[in-house]
Protein backbone atom coordinates (compact mmCIF):
# COMPACT_ATOMS: atom_id res chain seq x y z
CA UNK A 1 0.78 -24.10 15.34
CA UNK A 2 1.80 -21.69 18.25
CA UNK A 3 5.76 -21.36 18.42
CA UNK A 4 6.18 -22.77 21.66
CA UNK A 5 4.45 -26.02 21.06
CA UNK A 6 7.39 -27.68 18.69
CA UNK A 7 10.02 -26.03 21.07
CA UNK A 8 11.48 -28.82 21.81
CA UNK A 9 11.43 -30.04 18.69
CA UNK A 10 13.77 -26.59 17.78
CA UNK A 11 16.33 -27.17 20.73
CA UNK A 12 19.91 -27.98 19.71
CA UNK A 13 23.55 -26.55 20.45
CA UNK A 14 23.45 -22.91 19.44
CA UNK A 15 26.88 -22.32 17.40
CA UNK A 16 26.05 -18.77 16.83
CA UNK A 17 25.90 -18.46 20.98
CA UNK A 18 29.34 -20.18 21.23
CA UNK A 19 31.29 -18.62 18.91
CA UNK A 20 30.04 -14.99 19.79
CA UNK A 21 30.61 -16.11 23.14
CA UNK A 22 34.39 -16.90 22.37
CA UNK A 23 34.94 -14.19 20.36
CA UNK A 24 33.82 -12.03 23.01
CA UNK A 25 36.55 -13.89 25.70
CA UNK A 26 39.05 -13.50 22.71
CA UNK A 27 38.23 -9.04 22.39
CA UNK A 28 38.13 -9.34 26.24
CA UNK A 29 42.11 -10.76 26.34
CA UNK A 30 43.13 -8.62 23.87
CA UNK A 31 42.35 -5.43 25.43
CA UNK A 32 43.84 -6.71 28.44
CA UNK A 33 47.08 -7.45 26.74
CA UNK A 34 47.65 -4.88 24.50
CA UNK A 35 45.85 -1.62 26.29
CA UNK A 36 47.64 1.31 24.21
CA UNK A 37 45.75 -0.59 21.29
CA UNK A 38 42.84 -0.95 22.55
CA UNK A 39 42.62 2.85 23.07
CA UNK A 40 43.72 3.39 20.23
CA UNK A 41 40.84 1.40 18.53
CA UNK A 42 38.43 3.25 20.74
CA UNK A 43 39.24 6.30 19.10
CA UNK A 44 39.22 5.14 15.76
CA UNK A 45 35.62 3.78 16.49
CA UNK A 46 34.68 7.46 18.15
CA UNK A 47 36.20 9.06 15.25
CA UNK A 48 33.99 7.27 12.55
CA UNK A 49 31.16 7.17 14.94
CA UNK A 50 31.39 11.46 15.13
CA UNK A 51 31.87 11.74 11.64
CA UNK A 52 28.77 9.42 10.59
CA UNK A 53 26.76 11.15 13.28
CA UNK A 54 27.88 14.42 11.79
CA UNK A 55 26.67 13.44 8.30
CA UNK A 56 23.14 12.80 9.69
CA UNK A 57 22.70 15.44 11.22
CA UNK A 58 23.40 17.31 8.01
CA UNK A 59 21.00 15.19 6.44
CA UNK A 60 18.43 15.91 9.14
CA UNK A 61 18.51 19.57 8.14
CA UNK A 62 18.23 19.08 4.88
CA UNK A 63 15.48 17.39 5.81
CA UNK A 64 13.20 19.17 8.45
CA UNK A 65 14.32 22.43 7.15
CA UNK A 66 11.20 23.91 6.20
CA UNK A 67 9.16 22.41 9.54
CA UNK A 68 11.43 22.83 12.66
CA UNK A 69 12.08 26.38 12.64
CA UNK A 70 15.64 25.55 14.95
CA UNK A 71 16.96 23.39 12.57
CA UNK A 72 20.22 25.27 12.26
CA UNK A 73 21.25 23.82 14.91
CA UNK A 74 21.89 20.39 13.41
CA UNK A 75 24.27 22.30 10.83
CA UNK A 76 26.29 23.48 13.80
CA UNK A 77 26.23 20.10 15.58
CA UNK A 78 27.34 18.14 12.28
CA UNK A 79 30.01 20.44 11.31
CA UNK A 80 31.38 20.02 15.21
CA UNK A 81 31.23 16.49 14.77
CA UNK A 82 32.52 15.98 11.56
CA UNK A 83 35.62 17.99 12.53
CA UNK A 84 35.88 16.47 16.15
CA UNK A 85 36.06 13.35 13.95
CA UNK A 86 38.32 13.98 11.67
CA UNK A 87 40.40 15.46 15.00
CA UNK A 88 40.30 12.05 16.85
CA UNK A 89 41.41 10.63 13.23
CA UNK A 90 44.96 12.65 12.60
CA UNK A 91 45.57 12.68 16.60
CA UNK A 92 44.97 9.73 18.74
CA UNK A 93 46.92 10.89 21.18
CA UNK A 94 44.94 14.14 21.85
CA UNK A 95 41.66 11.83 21.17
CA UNK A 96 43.04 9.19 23.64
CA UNK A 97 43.50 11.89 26.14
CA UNK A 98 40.21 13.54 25.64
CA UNK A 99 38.65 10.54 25.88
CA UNK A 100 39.72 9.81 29.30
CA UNK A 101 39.14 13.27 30.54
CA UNK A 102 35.14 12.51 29.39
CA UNK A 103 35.12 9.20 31.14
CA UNK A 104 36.49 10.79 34.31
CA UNK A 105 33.69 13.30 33.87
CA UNK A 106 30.89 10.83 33.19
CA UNK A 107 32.04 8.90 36.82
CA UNK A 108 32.42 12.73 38.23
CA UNK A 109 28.97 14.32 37.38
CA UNK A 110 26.99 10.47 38.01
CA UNK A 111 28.97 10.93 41.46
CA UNK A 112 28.08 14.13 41.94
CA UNK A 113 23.89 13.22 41.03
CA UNK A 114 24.10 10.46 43.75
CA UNK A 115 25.07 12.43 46.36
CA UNK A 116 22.38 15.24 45.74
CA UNK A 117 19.58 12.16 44.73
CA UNK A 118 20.85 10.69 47.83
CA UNK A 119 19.06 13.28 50.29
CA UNK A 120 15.61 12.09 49.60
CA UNK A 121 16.25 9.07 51.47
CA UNK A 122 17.44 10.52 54.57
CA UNK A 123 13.81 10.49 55.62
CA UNK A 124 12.77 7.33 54.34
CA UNK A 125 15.73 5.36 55.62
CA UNK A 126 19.30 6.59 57.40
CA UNK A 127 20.92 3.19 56.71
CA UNK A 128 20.17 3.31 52.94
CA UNK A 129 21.18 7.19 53.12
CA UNK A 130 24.48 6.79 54.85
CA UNK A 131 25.38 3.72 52.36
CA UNK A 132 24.37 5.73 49.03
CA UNK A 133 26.51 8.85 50.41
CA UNK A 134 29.48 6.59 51.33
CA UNK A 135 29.40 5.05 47.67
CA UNK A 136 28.88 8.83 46.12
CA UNK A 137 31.45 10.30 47.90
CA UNK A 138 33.62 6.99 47.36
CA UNK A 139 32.76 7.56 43.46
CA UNK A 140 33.81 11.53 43.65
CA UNK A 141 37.20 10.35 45.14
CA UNK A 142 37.58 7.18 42.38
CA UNK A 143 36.24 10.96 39.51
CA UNK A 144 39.21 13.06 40.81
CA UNK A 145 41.55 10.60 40.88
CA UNK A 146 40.83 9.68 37.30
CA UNK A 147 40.85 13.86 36.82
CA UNK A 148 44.71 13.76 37.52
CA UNK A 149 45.52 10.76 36.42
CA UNK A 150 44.01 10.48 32.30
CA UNK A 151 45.88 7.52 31.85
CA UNK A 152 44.67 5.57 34.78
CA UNK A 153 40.75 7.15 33.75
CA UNK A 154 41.74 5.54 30.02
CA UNK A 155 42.94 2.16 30.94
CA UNK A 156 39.80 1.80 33.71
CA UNK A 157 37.53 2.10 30.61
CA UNK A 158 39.68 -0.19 28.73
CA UNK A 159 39.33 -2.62 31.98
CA UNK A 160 35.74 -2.00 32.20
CA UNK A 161 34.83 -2.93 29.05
CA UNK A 162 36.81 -6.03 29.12
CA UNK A 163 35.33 -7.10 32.24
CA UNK A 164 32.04 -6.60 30.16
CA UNK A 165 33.03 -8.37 27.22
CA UNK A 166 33.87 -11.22 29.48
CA UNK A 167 30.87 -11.36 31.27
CA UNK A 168 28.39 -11.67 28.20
CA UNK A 169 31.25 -13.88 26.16
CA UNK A 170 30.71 -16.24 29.22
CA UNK A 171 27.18 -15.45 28.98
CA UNK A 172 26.99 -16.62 25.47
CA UNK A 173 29.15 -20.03 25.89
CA UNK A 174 26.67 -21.28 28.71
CA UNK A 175 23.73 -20.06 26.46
CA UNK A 176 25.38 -22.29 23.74
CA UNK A 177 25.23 -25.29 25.75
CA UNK A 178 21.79 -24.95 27.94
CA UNK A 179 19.97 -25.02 24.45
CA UNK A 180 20.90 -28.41 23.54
């Protein structure tokens, strides 16, 4: 029998839905409450995510060694990420900081894309040219305000990622109760 045929025999209320869903609300409140931890958790999480990264690729060279003749290059990267790691681990204040400075990049350099990707529709269509250069040059204002203000660029990311983990948590509740 064809999985969709007993579907409905299959439906019920999806716990698994609703209590990632809350959980998800729950993270979402928390980093709104208690921002200087929730950075702080963010670099904990970089910190072990560099230093695992590091370790593979140290384990990538020792595999593909002998059949990528560049494969130094993964001995330099996981060294550089084992000790950024270990970096973001004794300092979280540095880490913090650093961390903020890259997400005020990231919005910088996508800001910077959109308004040169943004000139290939100045012959196809003015209005949708004007309105992508107003939002690019409104996003390289929001980038260098972030620039000189790490603190603000640290608790937008907090914010942001909140708002995310509210949206899906949400997400998930309403997916708990449309299955039943």
């Amino acid at each position: 029998m064809d999985n969709f045929s007993n579907y409905r025999e299959r439906r019920g209320f999806n716990w698994a839905a609703l209590i990632s869903g809350i959980l998800m609300i729950i993270a979402g409140v928390f980093l709104i409450s208690h921002p200087n931890k929730a950075l702080h958790a963010f670099v904990l999480l970089f910190a072990i995510i560099s230093i695992v990264q590091g370790f593979v690729w140290l384990a990538f060279y020792s595999r593909f060694r002998y059949f990528v003749s560049f494969s130094w290059i993964s001995i330099v990267t996981g060294v550089l990420d084992i000790i950024i790691g270990i970096l973001f681990l004794y300092s979280y204040d540095a880490a913090g900081l650093t961390i903020a400075y890259l997400f005020a990049l990231w919005f910088l350099f996508d800001s910077i894309s959109g308004i040169i990707f943004t000139w290939h529709l100045r012959s196809l269509s003015g209005f949708y040219f004007w309105i992508n250069m107003i939002l690019s040059i409104f996003g390289l204002l929001i980038a260098v305000g972030l620039m000189f203000n790490p603190m603000l660029s640290a608790l937008t990311l907090i914010w942001l990622v909140a708002f995310w983990l509210f949206i899906f948590g949400i997400s998930e509740v309403i997916a708990a109760f449309a299955h039943r």
